[in-house]
Protein backbone atom coordinates (compact mmCIF):
# COMPACT_ATOMS: atom_id res chain seq x y z
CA UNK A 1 0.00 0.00 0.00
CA UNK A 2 2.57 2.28 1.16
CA UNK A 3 4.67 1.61 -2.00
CA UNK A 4 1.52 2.84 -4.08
CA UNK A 5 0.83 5.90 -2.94
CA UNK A 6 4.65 6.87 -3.54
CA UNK A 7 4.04 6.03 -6.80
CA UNK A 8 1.01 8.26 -6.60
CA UNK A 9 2.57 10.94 -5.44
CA UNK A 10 5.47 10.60 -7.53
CA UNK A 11 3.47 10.74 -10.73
CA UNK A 12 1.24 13.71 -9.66
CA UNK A 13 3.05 16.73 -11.88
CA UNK A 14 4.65 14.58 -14.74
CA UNK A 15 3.43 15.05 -18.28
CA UNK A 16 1.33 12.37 -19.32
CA UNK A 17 1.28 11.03 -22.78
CA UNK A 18 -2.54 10.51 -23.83
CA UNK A 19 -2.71 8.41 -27.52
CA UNK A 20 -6.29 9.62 -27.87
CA UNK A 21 -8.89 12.38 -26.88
CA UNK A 22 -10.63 9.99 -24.66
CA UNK A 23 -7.43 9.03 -22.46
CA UNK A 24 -7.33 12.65 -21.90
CA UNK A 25 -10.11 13.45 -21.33
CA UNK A 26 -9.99 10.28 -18.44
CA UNK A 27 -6.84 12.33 -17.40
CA UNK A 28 -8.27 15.45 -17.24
CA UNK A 29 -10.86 14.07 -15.09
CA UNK A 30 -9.24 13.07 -12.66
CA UNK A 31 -7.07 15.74 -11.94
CA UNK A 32 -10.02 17.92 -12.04
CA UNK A 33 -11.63 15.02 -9.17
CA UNK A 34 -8.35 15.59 -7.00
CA UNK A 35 -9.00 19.29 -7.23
CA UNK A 36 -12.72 19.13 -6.07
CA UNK A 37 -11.81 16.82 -3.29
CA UNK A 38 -8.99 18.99 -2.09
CA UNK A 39 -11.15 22.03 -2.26
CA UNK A 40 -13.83 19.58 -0.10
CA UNK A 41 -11.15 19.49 2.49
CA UNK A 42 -9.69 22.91 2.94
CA UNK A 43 -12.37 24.98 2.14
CA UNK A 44 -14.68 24.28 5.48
CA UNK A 45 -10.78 24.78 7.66
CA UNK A 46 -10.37 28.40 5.89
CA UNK A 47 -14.32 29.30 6.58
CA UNK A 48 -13.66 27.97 9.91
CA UNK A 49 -10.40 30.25 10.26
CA UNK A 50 -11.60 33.19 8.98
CA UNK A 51 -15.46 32.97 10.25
CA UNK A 52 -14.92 33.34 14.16
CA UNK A 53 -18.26 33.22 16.65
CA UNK A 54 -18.12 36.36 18.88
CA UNK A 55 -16.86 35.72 22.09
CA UNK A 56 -18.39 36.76 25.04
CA UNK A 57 -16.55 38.64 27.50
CA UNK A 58 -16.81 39.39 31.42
CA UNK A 59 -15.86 42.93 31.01
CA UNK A 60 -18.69 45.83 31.44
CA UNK A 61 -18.45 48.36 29.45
């Protein structure tokens, strides 16, 4: 297992050669998937950063 995600993430960047428009279109794909999924994840941590609830304080005045 371990030994396929380093191929994973040893292929992610190279230039792929695609023999027709429907293996690139595959490839395409499925970058554009990794993108989504990535967004997915980081997007609710930055809403979460940046969106605080207002804290109440002790202090009058």
């Amino acid at each position: 297992m371990a030994e396929l995600l380093g191929r994973f993430f040893s292929s992610i960047g190279r230039v792929v050669e695609c023999c027709t428009l429907v293996d690139f279109y595959n490839y395409i794909k499925a970058v554009e998937y990794l993108i989504c999924v990535g967004f997915f994840v980081t997007f609710p941590l930055f809403y979460k950063h940046v969106i605080k609830p207002p804290t109440k304080t002790d202090e009058p005045g």
